[in-house]
C-alpha atoms as a PDB file:
ATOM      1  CA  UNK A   1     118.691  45.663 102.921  1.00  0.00           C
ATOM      2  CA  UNK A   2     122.223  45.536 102.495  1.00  0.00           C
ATOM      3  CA  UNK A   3     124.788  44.120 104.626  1.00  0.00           C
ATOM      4  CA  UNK A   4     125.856  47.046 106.948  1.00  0.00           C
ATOM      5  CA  UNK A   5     122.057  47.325 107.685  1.00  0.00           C
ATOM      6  CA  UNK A   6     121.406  43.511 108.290  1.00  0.00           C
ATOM      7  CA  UNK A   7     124.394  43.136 110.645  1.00  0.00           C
ATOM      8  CA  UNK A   8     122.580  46.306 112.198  1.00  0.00           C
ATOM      9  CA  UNK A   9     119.260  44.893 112.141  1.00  0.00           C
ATOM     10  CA  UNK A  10     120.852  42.046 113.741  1.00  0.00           C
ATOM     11  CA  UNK A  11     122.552  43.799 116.531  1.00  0.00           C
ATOM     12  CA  UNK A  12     118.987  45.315 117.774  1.00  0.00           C
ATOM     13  CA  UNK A  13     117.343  42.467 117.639  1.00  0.00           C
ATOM     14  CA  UNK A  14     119.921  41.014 119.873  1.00  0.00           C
ATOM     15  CA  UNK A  15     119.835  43.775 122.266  1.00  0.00           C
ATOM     16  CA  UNK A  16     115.871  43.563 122.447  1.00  0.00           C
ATOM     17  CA  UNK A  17     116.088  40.329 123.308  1.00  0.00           C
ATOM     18  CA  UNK A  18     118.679  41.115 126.291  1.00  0.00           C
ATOM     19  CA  UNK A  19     116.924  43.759 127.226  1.00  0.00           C
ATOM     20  CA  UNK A  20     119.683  46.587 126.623  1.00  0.00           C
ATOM     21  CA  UNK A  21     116.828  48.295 123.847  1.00  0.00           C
ATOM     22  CA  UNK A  22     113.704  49.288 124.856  1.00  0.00           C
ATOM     23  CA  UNK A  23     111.094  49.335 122.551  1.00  0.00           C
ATOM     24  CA  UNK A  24     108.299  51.817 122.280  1.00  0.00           C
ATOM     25  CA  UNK A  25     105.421  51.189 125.046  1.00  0.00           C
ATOM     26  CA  UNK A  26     101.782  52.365 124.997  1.00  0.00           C
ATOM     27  CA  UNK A  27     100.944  53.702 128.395  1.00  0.00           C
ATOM     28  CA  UNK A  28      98.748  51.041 130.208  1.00  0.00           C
ATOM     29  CA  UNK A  29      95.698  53.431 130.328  1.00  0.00           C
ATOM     30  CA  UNK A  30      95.781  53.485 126.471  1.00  0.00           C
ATOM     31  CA  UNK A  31      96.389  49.687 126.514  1.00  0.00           C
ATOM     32  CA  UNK A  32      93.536  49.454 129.251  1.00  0.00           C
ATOM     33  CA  UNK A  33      91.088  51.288 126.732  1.00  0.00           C
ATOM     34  CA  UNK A  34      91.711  49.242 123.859  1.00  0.00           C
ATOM     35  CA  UNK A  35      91.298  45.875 125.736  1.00  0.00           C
ATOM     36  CA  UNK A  36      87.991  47.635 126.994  1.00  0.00           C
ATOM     37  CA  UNK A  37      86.511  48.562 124.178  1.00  0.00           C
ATOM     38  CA  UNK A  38      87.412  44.803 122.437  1.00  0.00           C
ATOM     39  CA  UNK A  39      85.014  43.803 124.988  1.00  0.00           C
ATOM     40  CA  UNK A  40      81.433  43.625 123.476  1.00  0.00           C
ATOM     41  CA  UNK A  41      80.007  44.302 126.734  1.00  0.00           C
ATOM     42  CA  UNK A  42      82.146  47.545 127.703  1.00  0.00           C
ATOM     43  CA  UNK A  43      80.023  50.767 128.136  1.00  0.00           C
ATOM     44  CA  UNK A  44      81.037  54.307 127.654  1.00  0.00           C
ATOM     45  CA  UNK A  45      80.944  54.654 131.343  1.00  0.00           C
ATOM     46  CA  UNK A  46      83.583  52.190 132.145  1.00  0.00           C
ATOM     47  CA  UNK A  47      85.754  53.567 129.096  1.00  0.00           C
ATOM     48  CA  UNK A  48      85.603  57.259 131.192  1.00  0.00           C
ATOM     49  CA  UNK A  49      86.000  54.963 134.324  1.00  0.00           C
ATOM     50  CA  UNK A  50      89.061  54.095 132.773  1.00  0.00           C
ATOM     51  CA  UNK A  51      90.220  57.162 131.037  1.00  0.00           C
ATOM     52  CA  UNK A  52      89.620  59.540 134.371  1.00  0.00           C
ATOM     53  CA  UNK A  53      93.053  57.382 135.139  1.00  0.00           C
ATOM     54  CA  UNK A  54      94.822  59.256 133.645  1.00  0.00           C
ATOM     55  CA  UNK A  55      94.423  63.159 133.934  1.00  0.00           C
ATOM     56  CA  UNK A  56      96.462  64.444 131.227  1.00  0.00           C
ATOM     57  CA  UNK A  57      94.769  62.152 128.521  1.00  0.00           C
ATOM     58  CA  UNK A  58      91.137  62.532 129.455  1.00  0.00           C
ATOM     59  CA  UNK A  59      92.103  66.409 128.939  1.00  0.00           C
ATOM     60  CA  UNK A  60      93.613  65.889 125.643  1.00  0.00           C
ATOM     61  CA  UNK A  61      90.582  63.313 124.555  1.00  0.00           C
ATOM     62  CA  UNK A  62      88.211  66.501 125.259  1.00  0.00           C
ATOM     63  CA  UNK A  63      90.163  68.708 123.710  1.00  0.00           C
ATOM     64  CA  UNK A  64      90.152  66.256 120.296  1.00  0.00           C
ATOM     65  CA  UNK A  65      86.274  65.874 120.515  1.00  0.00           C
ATOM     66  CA  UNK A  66      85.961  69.703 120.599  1.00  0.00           C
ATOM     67  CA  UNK A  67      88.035  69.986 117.755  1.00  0.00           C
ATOM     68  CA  UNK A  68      86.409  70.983 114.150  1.00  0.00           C
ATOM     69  CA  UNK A  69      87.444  67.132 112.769  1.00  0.00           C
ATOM     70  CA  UNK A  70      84.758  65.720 115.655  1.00  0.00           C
ATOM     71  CA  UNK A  71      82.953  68.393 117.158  1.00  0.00           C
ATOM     72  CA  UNK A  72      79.332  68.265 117.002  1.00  0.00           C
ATOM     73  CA  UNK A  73      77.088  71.096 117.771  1.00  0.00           C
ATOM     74  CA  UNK A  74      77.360  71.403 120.658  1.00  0.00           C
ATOM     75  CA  UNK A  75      80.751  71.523 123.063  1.00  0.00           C
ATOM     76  CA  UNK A  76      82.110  68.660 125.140  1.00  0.00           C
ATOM     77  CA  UNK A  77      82.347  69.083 128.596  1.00  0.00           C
ATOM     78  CA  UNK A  78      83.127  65.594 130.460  1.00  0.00           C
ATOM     79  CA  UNK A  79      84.437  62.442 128.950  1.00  0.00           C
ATOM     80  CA  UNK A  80      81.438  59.879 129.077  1.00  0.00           C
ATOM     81  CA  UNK A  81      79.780  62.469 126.991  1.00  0.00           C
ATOM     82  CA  UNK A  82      82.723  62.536 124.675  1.00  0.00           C
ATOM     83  CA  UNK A  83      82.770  58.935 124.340  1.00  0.00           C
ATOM     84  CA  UNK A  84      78.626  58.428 123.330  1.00  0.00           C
ATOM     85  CA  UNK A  85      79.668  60.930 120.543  1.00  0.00           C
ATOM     86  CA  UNK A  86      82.415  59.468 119.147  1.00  0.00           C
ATOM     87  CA  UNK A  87      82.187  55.987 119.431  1.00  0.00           C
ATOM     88  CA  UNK A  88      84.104  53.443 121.487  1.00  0.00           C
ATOM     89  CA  UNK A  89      85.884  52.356 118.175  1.00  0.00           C
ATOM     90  CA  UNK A  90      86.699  55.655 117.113  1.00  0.00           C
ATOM     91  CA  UNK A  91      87.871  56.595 121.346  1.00  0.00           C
ATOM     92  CA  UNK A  92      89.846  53.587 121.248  1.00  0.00           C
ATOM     93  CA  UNK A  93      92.027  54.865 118.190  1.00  0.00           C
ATOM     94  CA  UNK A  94      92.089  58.658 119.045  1.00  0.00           C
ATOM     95  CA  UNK A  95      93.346  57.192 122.675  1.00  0.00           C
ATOM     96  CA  UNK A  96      95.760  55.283 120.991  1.00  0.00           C
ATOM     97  CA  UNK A  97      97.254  58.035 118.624  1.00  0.00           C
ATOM     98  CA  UNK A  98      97.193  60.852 121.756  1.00  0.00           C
ATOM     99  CA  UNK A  99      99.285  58.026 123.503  1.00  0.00           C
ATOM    100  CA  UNK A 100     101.742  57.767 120.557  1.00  0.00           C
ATOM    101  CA  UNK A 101     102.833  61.213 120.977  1.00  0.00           C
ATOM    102  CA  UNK A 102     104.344  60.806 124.299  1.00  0.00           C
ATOM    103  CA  UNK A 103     107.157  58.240 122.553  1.00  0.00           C
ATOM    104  CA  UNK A 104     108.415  60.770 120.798  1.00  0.00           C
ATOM    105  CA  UNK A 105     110.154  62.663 123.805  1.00  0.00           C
ATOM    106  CA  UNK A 106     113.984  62.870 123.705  1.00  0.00           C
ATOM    107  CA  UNK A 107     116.685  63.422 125.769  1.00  0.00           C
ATOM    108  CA  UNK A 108     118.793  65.937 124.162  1.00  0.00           C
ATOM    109  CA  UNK A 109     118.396  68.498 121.360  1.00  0.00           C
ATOM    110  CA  UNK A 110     120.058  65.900 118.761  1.00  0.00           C
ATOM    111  CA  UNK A 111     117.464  63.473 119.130  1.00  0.00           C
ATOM    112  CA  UNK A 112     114.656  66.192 119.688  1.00  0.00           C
ATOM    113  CA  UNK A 113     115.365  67.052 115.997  1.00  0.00           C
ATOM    114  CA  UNK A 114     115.091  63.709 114.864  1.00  0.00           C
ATOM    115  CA  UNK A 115     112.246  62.615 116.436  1.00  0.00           C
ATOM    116  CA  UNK A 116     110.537  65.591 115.800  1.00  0.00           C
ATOM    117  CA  UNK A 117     111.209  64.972 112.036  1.00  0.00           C
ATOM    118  CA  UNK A 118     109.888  61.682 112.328  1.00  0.00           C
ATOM    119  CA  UNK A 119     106.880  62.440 114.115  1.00  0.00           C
ATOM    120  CA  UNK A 120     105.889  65.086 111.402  1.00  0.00           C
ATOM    121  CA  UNK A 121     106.353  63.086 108.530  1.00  0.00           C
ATOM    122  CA  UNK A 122     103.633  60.787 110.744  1.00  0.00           C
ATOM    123  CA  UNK A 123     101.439  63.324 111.152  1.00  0.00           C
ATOM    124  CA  UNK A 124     101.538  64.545 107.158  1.00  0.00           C
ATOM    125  CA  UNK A 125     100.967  60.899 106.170  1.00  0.00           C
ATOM    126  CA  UNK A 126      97.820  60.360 109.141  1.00  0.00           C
ATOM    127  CA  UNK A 127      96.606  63.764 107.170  1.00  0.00           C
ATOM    128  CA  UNK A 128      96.787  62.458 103.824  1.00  0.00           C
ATOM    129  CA  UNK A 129      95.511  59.493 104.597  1.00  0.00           C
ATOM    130  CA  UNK A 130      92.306  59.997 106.288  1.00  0.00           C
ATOM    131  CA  UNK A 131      91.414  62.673 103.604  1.00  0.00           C
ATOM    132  CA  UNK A 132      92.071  59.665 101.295  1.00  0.00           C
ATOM    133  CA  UNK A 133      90.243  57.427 102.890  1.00  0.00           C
ATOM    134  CA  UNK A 134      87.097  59.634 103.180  1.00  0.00           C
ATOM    135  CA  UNK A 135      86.594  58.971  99.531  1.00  0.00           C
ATOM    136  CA  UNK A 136      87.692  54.724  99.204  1.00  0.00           C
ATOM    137  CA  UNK A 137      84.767  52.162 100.164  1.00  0.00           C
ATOM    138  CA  UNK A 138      85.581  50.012 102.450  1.00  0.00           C
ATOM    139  CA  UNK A 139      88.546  51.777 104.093  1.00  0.00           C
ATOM    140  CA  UNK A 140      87.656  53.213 107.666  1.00  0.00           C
ATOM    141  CA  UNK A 141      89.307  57.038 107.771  1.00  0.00           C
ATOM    142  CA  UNK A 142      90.037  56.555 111.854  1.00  0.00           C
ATOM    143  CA  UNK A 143      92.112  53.852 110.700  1.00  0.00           C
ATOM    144  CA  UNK A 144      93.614  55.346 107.735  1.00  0.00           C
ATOM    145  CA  UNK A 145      94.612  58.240 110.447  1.00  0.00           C
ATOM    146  CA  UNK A 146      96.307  55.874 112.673  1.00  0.00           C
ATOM    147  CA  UNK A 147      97.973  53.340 109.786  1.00  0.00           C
ATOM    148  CA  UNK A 148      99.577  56.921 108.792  1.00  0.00           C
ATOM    149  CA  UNK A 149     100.827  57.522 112.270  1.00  0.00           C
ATOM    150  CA  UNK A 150     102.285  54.209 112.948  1.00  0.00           C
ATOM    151  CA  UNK A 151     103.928  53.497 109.364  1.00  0.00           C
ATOM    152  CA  UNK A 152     107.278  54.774 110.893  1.00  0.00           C
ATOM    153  CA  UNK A 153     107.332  54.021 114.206  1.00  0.00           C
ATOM    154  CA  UNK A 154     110.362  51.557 113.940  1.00  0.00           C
ATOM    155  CA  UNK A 155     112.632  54.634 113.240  1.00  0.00           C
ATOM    156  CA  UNK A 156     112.521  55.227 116.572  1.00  0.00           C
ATOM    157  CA  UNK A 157     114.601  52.315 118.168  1.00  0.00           C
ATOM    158  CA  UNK A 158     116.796  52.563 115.404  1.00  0.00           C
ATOM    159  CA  UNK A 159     117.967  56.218 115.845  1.00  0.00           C
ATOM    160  CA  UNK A 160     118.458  55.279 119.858  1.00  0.00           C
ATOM    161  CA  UNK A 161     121.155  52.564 119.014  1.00  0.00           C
ATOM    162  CA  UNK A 162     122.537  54.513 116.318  1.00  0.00           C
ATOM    163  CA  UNK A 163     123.299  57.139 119.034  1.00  0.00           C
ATOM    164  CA  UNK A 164     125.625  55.184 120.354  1.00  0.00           C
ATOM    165  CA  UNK A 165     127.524  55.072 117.683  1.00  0.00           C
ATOM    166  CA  UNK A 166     129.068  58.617 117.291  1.00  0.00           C
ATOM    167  CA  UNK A 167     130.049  58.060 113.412  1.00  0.00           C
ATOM    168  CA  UNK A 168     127.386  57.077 112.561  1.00  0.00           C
ATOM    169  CA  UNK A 169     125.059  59.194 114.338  1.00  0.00           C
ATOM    170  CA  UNK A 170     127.043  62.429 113.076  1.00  0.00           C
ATOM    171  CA  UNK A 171     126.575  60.851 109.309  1.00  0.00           C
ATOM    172  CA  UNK A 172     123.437  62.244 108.084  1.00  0.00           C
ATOM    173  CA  UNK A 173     123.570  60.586 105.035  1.00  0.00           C
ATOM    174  CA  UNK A 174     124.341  56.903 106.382  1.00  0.00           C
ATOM    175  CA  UNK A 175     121.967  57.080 109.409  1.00  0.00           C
ATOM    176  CA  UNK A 176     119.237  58.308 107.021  1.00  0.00           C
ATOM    177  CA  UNK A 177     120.083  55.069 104.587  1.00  0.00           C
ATOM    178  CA  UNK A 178     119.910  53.292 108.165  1.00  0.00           C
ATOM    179  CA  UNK A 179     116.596  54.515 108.822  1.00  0.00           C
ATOM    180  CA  UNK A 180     115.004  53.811 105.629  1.00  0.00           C
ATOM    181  CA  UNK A 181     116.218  50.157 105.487  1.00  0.00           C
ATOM    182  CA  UNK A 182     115.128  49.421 108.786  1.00  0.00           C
ATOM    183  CA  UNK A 183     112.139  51.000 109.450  1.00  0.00           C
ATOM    184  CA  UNK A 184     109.943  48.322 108.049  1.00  0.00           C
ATOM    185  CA  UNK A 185     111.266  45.258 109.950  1.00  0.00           C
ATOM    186  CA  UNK A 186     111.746  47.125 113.156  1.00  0.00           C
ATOM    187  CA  UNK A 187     108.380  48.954 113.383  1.00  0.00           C
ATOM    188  CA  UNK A 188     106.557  44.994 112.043  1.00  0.00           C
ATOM    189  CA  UNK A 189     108.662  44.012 115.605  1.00  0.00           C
ATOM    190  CA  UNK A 190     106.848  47.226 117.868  1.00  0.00           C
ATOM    191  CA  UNK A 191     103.284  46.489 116.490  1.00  0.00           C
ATOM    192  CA  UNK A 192     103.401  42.576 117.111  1.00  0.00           C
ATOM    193  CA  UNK A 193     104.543  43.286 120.646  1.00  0.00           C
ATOM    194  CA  UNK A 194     101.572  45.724 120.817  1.00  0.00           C
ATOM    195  CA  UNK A 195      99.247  42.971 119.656  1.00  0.00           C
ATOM    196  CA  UNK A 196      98.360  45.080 116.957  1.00  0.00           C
ATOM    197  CA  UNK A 197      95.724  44.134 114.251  1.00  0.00           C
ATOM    198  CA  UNK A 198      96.682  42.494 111.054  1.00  0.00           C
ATOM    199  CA  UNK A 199      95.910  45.365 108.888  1.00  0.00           C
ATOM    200  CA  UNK A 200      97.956  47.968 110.993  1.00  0.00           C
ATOM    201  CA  UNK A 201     101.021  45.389 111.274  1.00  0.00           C
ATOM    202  CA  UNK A 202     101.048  45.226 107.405  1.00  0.00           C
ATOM    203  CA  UNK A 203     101.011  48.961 106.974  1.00  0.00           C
ATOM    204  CA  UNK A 204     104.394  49.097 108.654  1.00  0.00           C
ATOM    205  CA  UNK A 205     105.902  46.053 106.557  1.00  0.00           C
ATOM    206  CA  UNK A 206     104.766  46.733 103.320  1.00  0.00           C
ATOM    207  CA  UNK A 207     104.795  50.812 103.611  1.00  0.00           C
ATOM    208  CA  UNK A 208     107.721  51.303 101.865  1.00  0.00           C
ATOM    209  CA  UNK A 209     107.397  48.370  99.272  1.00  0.00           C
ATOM    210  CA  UNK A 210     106.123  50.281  95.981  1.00  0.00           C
ATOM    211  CA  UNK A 211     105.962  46.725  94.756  1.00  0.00           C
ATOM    212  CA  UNK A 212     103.272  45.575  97.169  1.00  0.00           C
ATOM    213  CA  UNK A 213     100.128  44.117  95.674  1.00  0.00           C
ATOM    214  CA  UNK A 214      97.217  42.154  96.734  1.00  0.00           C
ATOM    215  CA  UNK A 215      93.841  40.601  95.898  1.00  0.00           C
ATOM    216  CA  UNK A 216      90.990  42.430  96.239  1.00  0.00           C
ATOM    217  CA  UNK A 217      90.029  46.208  97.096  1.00  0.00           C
ATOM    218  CA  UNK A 218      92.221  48.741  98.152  1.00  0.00           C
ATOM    219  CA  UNK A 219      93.238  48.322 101.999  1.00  0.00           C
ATOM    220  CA  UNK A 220      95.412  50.766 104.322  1.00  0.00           C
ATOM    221  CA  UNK A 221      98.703  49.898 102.969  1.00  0.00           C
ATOM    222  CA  UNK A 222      97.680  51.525  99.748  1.00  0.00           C
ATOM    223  CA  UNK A 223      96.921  54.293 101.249  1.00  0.00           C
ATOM    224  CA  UNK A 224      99.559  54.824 103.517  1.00  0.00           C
ATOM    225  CA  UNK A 225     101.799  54.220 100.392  1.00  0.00           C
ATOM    226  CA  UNK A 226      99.805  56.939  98.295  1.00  0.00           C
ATOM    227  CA  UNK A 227     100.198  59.029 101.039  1.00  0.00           C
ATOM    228  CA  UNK A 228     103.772  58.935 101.157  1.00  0.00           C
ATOM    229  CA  UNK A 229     104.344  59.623  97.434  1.00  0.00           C
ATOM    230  CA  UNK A 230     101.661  62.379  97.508  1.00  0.00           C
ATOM    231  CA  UNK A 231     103.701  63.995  99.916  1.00  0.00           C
ATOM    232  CA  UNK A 232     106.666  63.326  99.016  1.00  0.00           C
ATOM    233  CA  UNK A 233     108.042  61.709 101.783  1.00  0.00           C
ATOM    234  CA  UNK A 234     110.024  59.302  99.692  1.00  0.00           C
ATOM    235  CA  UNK A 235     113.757  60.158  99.505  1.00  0.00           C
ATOM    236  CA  UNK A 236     114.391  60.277  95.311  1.00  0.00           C
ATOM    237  CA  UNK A 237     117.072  56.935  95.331  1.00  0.00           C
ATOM    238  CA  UNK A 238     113.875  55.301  96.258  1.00  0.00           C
ATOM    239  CA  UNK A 239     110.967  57.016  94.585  1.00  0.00           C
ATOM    240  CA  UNK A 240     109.328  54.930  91.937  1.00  0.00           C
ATOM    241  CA  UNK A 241     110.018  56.365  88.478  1.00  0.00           C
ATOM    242  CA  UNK A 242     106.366  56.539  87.566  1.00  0.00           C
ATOM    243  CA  UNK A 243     104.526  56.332  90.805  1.00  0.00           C
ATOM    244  CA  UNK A 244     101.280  56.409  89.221  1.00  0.00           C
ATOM    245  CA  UNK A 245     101.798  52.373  87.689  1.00  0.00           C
ATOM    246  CA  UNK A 246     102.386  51.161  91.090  1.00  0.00           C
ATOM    247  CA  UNK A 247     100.088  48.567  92.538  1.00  0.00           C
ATOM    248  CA  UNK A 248      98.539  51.098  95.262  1.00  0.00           C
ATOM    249  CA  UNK A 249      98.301  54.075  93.170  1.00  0.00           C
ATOM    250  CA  UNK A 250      95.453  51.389  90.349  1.00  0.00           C
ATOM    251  CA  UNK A 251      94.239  49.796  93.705  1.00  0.00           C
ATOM    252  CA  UNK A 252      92.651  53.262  94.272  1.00  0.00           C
ATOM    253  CA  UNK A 253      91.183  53.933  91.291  1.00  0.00           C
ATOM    254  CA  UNK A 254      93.193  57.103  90.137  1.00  0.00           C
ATOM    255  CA  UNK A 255      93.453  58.572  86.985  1.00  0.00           C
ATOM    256  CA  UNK A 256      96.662  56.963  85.705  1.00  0.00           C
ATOM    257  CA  UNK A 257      97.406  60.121  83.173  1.00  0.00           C
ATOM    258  CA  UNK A 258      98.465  62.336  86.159  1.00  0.00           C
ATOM    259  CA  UNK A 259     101.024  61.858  88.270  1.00  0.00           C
ATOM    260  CA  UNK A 260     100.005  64.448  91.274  1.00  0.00           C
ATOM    261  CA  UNK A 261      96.492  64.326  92.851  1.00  0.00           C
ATOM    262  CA  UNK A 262      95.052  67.447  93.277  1.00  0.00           C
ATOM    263  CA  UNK A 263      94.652  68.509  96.660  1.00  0.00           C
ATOM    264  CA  UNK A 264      93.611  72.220  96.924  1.00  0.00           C
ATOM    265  CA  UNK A 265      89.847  71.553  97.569  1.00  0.00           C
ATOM    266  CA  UNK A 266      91.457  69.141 100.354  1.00  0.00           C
ATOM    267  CA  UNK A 267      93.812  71.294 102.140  1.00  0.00           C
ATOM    268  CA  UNK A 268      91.175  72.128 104.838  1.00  0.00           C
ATOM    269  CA  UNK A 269      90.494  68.977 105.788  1.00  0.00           C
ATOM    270  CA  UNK A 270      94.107  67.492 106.040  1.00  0.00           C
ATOM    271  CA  UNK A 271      94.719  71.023 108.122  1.00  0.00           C
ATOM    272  CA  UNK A 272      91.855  70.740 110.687  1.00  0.00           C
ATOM    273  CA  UNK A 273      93.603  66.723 110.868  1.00  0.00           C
ATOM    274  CA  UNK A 274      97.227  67.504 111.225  1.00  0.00           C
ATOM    275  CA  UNK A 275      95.921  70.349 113.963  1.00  0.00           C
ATOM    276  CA  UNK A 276      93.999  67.471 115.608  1.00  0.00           C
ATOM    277  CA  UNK A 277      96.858  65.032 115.719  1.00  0.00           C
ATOM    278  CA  UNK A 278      99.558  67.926 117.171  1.00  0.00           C
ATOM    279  CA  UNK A 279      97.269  68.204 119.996  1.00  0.00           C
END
């Protein structure tokens, strides 16, 4: 991080603490669900109890259980039936990620650009991810979805104090430097005031850290990080020259003579996902 960015890094911080930045908030049905389901005695009824809160998500949740990632063979037509199929675990996360999408909602057509950018990228590296996943022991592809969609989320306190500063905002170059540098630390800050797992808080520390390593199996920050050079995602001053020796790329057991995975017979899958998560 260099010192333009600390000093910026810094100066959020500081205005968290006062109060003059808000951070990113789940809505408190989502947060409702999750503290439901971490109760070993919560039953799919009280999950719907919960989720018939809120109107707008129960639709969505139907609509994502209907959808050819989930569906079974028959349709969905209320939410308690929704939740015996998919699990309270799995609800819990697909509550979670429906949630997420309603940060991303800007205030002019500026910001609508970038956060639509941002959320995209998400979206492409939750795709990749869970298609990943599908194939690595141990790694849980729900998870794998959501890791994907979080690994950015500190871009988006950065890019509203950046607004404020006109120069920099109207540098696309500098604010994109910005937004690489911070979006680490700032998004380790969001998911520790979420009370987010472990796991999920290291995917948004370590994303971007090619030289990341750890003992024992692959976990979601290798994926995440796969993802991202899979799909390019990585601007090239920061793309590793040969990807395919990094720690995450031999934690998964690829073939370290190529340097692109091949995808085609996957493109279906990561599809029907990405359609899933722009519900």
């Amino acid at each position: 991080m260099n010192t333009k960015a600390a000093q910026f890094f810094n100066d959020l911080k500081q205005a968290i603490e006062n109060d003059n930045l808000v951070l990113p908030t789940l809505p408190e049905v989502a947060l409702k669900v999750r503290d439901a389901v971490e109760d070993d005695d919560a039953s799919a009824q009280q999950i719907a109890d919960v989720l018939e809160q809120d109107a707008s998500l129960s639709a969505r949740l139907l609509q994502v259980a209907n959808s050819p990632v989930y569906r079974g063979q028959s349709k969905v037509i209320d939410i308690q039936t929704a939740i015996t199929r998919l699990g309270l675990t799995q609800v819990r996360d697909i509550v979670i990620r429906l949630a997420m999408k309603q940060m991303f909602q800007a205030t002019n057509d500026t910001m609508e650009l970038n956060f639509r950018r941002i959320w995209n990228t998400a979206v492409e590296v939750a795709a990749i991810s869970r298609m990943l996943a599908v194939t690595i022991r141990g790694i849980n592809p729900e998870q794998a979805m959501l890791a994907g969609l979080v690994h950015n989320i500190g871009a988006l306190p950065v890019l509203v104090m950046a607004e404020e500063d006109d120069e920099l905002f109207q540098d696309a170059h500098a604010l994109g430097e910005l937004l690489y540098a911070l979006q680490d630390p700032v998004g380790e800050i969001i998911l520790r005031t979420w009370n987010f797992p472990d796991a999920l808080t290291e995917v948004v520390i370590n994303a971007h850290n090619f030289n990341y390593n750890h003992e024992g199996r692959a976990n979601l920050v290798d994926i995440v990080q796969l993802s991202l050079l899979q799909g390019n995602f990585i601007p090239p001053q920061y793309m590793p020259e040969n990807w395919q020796q990094t720690p995450a790329f031999t934690k998964l057991g690829m073939d370290t003579d190529v340097n692109i995975i091949e995808m085609e017979d996957s493109q279906q899958q990561i599809e029907q996902t990405r359609q899933t998560l722009q519900m």
